[in-house]
C-alpha atoms as a PDB file:
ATOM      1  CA  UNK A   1      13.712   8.389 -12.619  1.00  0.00           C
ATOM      2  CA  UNK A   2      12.467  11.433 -10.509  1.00  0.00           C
ATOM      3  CA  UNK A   3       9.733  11.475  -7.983  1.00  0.00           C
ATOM      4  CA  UNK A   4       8.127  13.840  -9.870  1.00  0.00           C
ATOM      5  CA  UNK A   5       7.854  11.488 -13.556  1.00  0.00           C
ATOM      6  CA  UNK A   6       6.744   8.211 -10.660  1.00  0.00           C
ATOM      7  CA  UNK A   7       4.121  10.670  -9.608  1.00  0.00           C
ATOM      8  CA  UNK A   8       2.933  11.581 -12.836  1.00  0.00           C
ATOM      9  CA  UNK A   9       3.124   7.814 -14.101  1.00  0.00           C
ATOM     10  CA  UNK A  10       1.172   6.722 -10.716  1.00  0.00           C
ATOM     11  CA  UNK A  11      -1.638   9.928 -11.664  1.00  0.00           C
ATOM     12  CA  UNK A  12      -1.796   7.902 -15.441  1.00  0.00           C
ATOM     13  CA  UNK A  13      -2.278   4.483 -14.136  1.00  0.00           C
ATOM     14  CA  UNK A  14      -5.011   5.545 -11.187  1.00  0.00           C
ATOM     15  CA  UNK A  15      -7.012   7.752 -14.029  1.00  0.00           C
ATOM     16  CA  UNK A  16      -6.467   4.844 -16.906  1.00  0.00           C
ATOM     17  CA  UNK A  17      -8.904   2.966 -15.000  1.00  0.00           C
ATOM     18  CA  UNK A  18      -7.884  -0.306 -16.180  1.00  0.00           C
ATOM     19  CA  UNK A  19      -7.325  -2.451 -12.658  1.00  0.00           C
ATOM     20  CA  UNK A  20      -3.809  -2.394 -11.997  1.00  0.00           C
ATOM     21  CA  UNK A  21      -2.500  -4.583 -10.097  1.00  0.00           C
ATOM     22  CA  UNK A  22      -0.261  -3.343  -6.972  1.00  0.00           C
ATOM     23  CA  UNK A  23       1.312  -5.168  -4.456  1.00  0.00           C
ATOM     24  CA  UNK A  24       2.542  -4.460  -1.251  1.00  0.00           C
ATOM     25  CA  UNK A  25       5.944  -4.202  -0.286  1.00  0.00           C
ATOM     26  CA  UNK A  26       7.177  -4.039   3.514  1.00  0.00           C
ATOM     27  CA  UNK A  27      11.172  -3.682   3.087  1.00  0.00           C
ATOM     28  CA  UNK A  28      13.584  -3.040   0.003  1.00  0.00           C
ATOM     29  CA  UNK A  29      14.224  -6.406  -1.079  1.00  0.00           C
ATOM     30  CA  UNK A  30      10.347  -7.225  -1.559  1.00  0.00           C
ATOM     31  CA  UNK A  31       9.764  -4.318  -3.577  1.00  0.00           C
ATOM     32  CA  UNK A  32      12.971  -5.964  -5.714  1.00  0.00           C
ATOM     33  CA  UNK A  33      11.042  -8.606  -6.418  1.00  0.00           C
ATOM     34  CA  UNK A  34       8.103  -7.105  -6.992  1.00  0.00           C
ATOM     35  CA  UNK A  35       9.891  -4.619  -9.753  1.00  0.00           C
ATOM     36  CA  UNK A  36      11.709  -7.526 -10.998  1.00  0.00           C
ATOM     37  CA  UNK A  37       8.110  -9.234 -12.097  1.00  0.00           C
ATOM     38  CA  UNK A  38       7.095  -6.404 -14.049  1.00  0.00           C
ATOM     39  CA  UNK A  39       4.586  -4.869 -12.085  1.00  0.00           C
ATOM     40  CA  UNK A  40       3.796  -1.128 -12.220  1.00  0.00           C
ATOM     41  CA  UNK A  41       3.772   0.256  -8.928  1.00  0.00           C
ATOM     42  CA  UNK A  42       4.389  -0.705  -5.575  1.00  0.00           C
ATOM     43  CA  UNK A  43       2.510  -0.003  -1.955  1.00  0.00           C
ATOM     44  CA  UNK A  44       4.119   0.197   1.349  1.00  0.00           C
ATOM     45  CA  UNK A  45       2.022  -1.753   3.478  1.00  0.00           C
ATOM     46  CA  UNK A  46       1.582  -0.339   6.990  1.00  0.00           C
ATOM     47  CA  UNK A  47       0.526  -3.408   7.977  1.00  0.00           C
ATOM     48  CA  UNK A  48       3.654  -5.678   6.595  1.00  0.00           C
ATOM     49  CA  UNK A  49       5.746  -3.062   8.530  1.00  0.00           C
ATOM     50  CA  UNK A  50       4.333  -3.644  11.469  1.00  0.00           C
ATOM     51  CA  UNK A  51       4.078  -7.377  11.125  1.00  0.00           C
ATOM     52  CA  UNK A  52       7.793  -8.112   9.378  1.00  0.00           C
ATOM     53  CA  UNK A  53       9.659  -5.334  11.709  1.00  0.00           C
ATOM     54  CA  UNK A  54       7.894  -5.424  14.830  1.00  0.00           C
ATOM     55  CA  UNK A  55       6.162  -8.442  14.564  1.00  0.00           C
ATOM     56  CA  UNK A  56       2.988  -7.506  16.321  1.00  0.00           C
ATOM     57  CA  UNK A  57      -0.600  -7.305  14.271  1.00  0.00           C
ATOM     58  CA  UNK A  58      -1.989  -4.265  12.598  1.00  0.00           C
ATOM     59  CA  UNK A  59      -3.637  -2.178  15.557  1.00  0.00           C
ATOM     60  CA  UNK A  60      -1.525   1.527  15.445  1.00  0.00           C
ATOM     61  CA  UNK A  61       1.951   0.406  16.789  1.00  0.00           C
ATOM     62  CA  UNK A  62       3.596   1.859  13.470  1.00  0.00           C
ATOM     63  CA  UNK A  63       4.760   5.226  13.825  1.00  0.00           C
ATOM     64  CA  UNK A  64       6.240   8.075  11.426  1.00  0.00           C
ATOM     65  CA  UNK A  65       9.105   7.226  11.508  1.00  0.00           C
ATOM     66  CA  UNK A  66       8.788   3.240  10.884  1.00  0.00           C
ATOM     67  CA  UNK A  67       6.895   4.002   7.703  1.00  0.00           C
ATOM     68  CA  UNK A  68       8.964   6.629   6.489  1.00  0.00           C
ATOM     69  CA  UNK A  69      12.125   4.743   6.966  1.00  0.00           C
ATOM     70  CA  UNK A  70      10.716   1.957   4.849  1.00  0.00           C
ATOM     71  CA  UNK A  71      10.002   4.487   1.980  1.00  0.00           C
ATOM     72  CA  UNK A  72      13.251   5.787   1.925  1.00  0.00           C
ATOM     73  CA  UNK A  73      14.962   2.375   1.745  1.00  0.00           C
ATOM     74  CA  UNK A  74      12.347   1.414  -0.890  1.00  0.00           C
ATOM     75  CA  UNK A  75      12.873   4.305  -3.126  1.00  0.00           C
ATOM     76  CA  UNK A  76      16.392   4.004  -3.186  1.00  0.00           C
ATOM     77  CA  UNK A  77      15.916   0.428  -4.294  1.00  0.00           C
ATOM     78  CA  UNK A  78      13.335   0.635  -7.446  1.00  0.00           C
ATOM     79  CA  UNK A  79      11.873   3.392  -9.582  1.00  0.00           C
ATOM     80  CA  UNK A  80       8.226   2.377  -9.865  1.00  0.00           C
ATOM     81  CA  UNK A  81       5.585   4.636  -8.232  1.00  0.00           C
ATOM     82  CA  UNK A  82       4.729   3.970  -4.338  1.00  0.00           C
ATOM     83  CA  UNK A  83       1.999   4.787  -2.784  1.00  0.00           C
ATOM     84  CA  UNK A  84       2.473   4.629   0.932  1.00  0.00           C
ATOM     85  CA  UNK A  85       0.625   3.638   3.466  1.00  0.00           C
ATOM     86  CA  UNK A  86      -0.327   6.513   6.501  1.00  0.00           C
ATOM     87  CA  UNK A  87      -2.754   4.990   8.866  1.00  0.00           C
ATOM     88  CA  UNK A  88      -4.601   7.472  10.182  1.00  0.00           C
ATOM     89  CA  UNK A  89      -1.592  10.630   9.472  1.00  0.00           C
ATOM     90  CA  UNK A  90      -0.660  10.223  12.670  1.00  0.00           C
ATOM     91  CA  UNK A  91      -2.729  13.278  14.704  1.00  0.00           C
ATOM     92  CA  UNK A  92      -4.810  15.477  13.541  1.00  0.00           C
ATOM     93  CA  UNK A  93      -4.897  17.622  10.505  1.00  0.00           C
ATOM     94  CA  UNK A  94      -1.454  19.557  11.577  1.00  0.00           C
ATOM     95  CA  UNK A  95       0.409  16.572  12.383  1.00  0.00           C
ATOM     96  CA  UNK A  96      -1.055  15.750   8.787  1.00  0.00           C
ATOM     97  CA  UNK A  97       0.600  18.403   7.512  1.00  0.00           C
ATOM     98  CA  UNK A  98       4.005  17.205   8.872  1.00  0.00           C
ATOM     99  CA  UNK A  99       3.021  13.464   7.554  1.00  0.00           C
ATOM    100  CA  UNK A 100       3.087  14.599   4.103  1.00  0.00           C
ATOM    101  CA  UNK A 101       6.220  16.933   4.085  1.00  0.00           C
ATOM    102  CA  UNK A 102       7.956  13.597   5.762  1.00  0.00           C
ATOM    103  CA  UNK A 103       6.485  10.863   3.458  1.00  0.00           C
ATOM    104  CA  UNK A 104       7.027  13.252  -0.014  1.00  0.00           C
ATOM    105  CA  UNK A 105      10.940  13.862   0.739  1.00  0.00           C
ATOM    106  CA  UNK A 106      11.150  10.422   1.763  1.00  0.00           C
ATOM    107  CA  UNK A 107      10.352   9.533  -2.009  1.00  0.00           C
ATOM    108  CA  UNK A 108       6.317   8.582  -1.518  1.00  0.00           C
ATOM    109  CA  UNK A 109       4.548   9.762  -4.900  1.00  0.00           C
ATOM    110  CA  UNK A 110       1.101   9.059  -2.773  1.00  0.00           C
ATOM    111  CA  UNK A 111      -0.150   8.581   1.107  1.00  0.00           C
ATOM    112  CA  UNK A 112      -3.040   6.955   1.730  1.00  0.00           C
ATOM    113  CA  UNK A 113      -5.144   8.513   4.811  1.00  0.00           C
ATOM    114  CA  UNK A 114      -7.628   6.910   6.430  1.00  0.00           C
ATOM    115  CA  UNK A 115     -10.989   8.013   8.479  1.00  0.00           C
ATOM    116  CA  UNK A 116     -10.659   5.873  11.546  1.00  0.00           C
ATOM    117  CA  UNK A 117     -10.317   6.930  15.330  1.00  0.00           C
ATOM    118  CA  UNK A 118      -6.587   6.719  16.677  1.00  0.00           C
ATOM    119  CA  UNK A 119      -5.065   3.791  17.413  1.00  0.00           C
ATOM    120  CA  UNK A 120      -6.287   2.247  13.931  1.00  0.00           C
ATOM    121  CA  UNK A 121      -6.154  -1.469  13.237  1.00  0.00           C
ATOM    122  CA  UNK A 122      -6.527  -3.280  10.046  1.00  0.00           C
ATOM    123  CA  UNK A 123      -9.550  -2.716   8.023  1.00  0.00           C
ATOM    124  CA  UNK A 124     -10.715  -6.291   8.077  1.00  0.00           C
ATOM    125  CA  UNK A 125     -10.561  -6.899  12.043  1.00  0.00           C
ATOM    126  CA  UNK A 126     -13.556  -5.963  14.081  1.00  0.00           C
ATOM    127  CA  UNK A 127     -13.868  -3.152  16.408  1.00  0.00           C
ATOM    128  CA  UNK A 128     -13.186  -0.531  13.762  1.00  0.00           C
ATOM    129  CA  UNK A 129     -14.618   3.522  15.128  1.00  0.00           C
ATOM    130  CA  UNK A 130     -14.451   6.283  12.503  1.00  0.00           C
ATOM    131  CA  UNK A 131     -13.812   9.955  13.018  1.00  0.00           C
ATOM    132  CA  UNK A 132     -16.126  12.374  11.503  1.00  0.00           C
ATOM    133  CA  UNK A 133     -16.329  12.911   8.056  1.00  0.00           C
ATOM    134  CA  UNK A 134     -15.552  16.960   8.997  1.00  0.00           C
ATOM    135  CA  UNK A 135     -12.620  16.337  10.693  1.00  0.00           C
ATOM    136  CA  UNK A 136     -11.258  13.834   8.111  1.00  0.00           C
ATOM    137  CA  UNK A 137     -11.938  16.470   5.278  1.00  0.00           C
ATOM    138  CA  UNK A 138     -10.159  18.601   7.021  1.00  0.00           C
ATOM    139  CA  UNK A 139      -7.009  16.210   7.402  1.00  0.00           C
ATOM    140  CA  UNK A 140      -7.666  15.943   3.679  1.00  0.00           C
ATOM    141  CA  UNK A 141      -7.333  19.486   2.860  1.00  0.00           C
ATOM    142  CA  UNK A 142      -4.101  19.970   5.361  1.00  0.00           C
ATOM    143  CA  UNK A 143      -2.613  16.819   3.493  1.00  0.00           C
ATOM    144  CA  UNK A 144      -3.318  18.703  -0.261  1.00  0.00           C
ATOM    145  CA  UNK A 145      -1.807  22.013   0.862  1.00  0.00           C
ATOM    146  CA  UNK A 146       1.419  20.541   2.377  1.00  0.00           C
ATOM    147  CA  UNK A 147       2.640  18.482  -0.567  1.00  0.00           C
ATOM    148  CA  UNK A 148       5.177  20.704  -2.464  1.00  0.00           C
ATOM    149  CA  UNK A 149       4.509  18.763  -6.067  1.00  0.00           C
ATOM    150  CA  UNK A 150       1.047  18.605  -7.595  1.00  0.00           C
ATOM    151  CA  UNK A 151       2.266  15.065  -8.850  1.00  0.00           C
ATOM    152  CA  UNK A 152       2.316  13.721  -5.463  1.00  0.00           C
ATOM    153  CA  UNK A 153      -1.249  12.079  -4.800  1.00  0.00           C
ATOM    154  CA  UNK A 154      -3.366  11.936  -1.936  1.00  0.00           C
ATOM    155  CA  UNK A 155      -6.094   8.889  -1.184  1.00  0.00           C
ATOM    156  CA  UNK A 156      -8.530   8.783   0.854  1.00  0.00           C
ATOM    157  CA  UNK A 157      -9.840   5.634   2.596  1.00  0.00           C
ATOM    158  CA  UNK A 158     -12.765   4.994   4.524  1.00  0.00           C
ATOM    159  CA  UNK A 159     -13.675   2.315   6.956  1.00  0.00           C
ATOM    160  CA  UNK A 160     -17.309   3.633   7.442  1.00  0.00           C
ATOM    161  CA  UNK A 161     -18.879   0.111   5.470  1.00  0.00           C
ATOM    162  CA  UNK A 162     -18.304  -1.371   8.754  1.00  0.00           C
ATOM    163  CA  UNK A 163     -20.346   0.912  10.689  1.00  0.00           C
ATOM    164  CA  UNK A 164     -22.616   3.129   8.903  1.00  0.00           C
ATOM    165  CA  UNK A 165     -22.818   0.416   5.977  1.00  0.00           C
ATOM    166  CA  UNK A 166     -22.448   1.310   2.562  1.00  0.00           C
ATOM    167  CA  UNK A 167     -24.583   4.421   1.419  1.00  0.00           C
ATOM    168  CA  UNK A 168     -22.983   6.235   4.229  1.00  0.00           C
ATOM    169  CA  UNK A 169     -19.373   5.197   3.017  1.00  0.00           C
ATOM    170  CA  UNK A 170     -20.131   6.210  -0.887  1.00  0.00           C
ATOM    171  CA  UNK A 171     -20.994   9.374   0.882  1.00  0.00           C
ATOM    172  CA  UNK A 172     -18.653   9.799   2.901  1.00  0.00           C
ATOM    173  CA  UNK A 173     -16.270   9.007  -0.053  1.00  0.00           C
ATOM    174  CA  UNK A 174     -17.791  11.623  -2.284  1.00  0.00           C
ATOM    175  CA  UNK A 175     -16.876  14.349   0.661  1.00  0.00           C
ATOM    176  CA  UNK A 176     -13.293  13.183   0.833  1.00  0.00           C
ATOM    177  CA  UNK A 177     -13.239  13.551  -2.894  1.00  0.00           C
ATOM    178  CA  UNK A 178     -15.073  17.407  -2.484  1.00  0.00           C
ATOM    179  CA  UNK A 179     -11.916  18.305  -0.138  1.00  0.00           C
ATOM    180  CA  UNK A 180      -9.151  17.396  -2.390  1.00  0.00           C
ATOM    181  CA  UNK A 181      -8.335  13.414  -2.638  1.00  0.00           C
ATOM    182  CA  UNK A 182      -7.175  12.489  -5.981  1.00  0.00           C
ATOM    183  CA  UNK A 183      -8.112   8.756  -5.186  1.00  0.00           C
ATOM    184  CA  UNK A 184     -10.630   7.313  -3.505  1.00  0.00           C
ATOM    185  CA  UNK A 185     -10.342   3.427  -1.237  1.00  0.00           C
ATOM    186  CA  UNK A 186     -13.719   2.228   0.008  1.00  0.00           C
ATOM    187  CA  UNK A 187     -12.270  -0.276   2.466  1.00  0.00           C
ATOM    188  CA  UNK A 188     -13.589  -3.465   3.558  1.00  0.00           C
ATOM    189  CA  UNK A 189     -16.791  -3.853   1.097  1.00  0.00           C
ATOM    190  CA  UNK A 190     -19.014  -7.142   2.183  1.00  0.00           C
ATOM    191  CA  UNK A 191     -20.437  -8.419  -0.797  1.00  0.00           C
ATOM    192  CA  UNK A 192     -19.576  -8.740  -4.577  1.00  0.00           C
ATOM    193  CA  UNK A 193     -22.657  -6.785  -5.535  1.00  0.00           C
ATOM    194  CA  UNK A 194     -21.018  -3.421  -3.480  1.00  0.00           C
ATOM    195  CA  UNK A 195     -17.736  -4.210  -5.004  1.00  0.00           C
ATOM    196  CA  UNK A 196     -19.497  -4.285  -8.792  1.00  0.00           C
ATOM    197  CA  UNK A 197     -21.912  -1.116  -7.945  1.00  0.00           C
ATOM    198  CA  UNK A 198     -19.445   1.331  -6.393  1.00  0.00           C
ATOM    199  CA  UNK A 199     -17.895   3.225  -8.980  1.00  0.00           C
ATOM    200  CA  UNK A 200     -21.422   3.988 -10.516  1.00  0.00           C
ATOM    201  CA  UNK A 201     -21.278   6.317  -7.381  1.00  0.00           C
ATOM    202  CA  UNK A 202     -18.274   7.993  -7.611  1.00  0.00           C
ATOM    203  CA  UNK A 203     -16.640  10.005 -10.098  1.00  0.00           C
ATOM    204  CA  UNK A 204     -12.795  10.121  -8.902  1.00  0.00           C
ATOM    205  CA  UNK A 205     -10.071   7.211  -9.177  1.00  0.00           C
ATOM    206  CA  UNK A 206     -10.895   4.212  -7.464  1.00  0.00           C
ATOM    207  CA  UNK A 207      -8.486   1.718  -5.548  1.00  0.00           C
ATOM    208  CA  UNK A 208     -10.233  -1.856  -4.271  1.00  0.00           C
ATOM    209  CA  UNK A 209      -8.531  -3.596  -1.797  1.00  0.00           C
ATOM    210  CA  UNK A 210      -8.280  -7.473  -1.950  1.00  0.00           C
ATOM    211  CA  UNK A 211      -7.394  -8.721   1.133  1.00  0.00           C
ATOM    212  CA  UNK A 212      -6.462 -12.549   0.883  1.00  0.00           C
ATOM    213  CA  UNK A 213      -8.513 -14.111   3.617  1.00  0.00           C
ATOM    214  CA  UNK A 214     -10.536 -10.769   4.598  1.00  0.00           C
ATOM    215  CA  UNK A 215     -14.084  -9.494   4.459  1.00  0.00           C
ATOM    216  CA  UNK A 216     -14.459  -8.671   0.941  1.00  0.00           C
ATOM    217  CA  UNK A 217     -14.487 -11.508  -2.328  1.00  0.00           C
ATOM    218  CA  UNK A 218     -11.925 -11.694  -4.585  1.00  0.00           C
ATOM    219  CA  UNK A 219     -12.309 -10.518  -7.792  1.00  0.00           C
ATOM    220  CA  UNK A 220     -10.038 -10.859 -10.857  1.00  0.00           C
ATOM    221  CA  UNK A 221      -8.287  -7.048 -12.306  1.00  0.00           C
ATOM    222  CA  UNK A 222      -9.925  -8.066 -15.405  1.00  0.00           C
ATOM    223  CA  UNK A 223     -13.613  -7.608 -13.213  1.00  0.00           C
ATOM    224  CA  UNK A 224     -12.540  -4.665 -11.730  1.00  0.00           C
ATOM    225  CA  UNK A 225     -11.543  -3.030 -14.753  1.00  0.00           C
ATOM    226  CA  UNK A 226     -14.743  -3.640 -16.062  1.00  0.00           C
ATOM    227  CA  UNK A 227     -16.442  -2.099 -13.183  1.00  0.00           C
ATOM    228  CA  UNK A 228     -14.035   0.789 -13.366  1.00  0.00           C
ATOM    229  CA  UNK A 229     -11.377   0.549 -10.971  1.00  0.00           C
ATOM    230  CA  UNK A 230      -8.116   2.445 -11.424  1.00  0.00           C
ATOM    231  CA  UNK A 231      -5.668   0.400  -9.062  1.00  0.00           C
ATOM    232  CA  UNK A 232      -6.084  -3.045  -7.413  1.00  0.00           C
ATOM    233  CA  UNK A 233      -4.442  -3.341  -4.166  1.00  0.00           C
ATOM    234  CA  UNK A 234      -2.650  -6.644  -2.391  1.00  0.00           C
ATOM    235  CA  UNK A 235      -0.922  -5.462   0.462  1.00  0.00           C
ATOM    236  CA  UNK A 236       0.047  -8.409   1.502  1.00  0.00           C
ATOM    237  CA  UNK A 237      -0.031 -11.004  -0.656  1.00  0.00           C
ATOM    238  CA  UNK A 238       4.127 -10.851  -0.356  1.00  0.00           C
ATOM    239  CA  UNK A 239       3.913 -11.277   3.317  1.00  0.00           C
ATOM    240  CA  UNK A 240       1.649 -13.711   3.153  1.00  0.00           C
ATOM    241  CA  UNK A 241       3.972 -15.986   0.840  1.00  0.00           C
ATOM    242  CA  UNK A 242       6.667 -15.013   2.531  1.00  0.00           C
ATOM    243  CA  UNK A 243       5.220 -16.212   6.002  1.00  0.00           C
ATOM    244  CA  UNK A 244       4.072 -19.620   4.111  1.00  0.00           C
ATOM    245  CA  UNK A 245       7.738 -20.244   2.410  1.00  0.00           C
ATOM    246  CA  UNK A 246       9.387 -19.239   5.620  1.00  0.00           C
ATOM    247  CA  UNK A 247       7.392 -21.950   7.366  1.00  0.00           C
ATOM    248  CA  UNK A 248       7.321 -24.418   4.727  1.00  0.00           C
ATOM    249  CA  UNK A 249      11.469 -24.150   4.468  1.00  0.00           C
ATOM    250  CA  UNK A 250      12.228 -24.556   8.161  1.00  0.00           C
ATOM    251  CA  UNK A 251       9.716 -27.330   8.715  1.00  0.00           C
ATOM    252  CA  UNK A 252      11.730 -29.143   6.621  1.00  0.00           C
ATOM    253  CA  UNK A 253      14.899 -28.018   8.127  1.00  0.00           C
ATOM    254  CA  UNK A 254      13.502 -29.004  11.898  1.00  0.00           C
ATOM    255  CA  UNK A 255      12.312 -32.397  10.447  1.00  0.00           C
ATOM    256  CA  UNK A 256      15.095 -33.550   8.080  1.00  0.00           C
ATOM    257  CA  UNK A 257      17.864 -31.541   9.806  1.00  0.00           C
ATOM    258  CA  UNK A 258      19.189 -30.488   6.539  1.00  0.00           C
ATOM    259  CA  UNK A 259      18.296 -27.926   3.928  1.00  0.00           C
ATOM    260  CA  UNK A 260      19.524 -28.415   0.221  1.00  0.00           C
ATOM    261  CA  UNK A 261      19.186 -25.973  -2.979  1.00  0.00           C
ATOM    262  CA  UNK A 262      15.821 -26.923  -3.576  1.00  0.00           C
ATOM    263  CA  UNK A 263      13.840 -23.858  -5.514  1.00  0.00           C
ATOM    264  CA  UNK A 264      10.547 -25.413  -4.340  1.00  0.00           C
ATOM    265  CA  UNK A 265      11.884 -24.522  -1.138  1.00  0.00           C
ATOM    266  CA  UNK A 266      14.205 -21.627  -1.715  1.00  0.00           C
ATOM    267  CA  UNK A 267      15.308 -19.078  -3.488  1.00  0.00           C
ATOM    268  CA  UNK A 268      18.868 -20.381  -5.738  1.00  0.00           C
ATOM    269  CA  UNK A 269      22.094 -18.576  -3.887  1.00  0.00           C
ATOM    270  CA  UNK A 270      22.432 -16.910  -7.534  1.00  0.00           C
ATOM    271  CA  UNK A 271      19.492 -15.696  -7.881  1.00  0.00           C
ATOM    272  CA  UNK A 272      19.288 -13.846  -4.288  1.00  0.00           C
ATOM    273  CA  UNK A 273      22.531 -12.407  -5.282  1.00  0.00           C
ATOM    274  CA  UNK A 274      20.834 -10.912  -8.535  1.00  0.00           C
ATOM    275  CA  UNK A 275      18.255  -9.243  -7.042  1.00  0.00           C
ATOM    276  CA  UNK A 276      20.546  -7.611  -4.733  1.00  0.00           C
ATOM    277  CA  UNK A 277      22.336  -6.161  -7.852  1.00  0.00           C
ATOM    278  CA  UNK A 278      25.783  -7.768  -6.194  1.00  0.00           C
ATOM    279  CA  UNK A 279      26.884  -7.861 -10.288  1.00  0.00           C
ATOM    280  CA  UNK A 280      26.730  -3.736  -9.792  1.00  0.00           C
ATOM    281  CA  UNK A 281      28.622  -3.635  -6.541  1.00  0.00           C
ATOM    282  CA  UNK A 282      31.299  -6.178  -7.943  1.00  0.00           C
ATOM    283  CA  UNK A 283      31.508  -3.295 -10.877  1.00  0.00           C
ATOM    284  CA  UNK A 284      31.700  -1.035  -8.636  1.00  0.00           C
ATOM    285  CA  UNK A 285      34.251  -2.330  -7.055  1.00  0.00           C
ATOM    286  CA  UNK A 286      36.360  -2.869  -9.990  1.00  0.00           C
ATOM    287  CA  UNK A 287      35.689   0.701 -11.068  1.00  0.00           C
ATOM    288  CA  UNK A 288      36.584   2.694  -8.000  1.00  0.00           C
ATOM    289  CA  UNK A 289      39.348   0.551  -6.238  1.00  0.00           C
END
């Protein structure tokens, strides 16, 4: 499958406005699972990155070249659409420029830009500054002329709720749409009544965030597609698990000094093996030597 069909297939599911449901991946083997349940696109968290490979919290350390490694190893793994995540684009609008050309030949089929001041952190942490909306449409409109396919996507985010509040981020929203962002991420909403009203206010595609633990309530897909929301996001629900079975596996290890097969506690030997697609390499194998 070419970037180009993901990108057209991720362009379908944003405009079908019908909530779907995207997880995060943060290495090759999580987005395996996550193509192996059936879902229909995949993000690349910038915060899993930084937390799984660098182990440190969300607050800027990623760079470039972190991210972009990631997507590469991911897109040689599955064929679903990724949207990838590109803090703040790493500079300003020119180093924008060079953000995209890197992230689309790495095999993105969307970046997702953001409006805070550099070094970013998480959306749901305190302390959050924003640019101004002028220079972020301008980052916009560097990101829109630099991709070399019309298929490849560009979202906007803005963290502005926490500031300004939420008129100011619809607005702000609506500009980022103006200057060229085929979907729009109002991060970090408060309250369930601004995640219900906010696509009466805007007109493009519409991602919502649900951050397990974070500022804004959870709300089913099936809500959010009735409000009118293209993608659901859970960048880290993966992580998350992963952290929890990690530490519920090893407890156990530390206490009983032993670890058996148990699949309430692991993942089977077999099945690890089959997610790796070892039955293609032992073909392989077989084929060329």
């Amino acid at each position: 499958m070419s970037v180009e069909t993901t990108g057209k297939i991720l362009k379908e599911l944003a405009n079908a406005r019908r909530g779907v449901l995207v997880p995060g991946a943060f290495n090759a083997l999580s987005a395996k699972v996550i193509a192996d349940l059936g879902f229909e696109a995949i993000y690349i968290t910038g915060a899993g990155v930084t937390n799984m490979h660098l182990g440190l919290p969300d607050m800027g350390f990623m760079g470039l070249a972190e991210i972009a490694e990631q997507t590469t190893r991911i897109r040689d793994a599955v064929e679903l659409p990724l949207l990838v995540d590109a803090d703040t684009g790493f500079g300003n609008a020119v180093n924008v420029r060079h953000t995209v050309r890197t992230l689309e030949r790495a095999g993105a089929d969307c970046i997702q830009l953001e409006d805070q001041v550099s070094p970013k952190r998480c959306g749901h942490f305190t302390g959050k500054a924003v640019i101004s909306a002028d220079e972020m449409t301008g980052k916009i409109k560097a990101a829109v002329d630099a991709r070399r396919s019309e298929d490849f996507l560009i979202m906007a985010r803005t963290d502005a709720r926490a500031i300004d509040g939420f008129d100011a981020a619809v607005e702000r929203a609506q500009q980022y749409a103006e200057a060229g962002a085929d979907i729009l991420f109002v991060e970090a909403l408060e309250n369930a009544d601004e995640v219900r009203r906010l696509p009466s206010h805007l007109s493009a595609p519409l991602l919502m965030n649900m951050v397990i633990g974070g500022k804004t309530p959870i709300a089913t897909s099936d809500q959010l597609t009735e409000y009118g929301y293209g993608l659901v996001l859970y960048a880290n629900a993966a992580l998350q698990s992963a952290v929890a079975g990690m530490q519920r596996a090893l407890t156990v290890l530390r206490d009983e000094r032993h670890l058996n097969e148990d699949p309430a506690l692991v993942a089977p030997f077999k099945e690890r093996q089959r997610l790796v697609g070892k039955a293609l390499i032992d073909e392989l194998e077989k084929r060329y030597t």
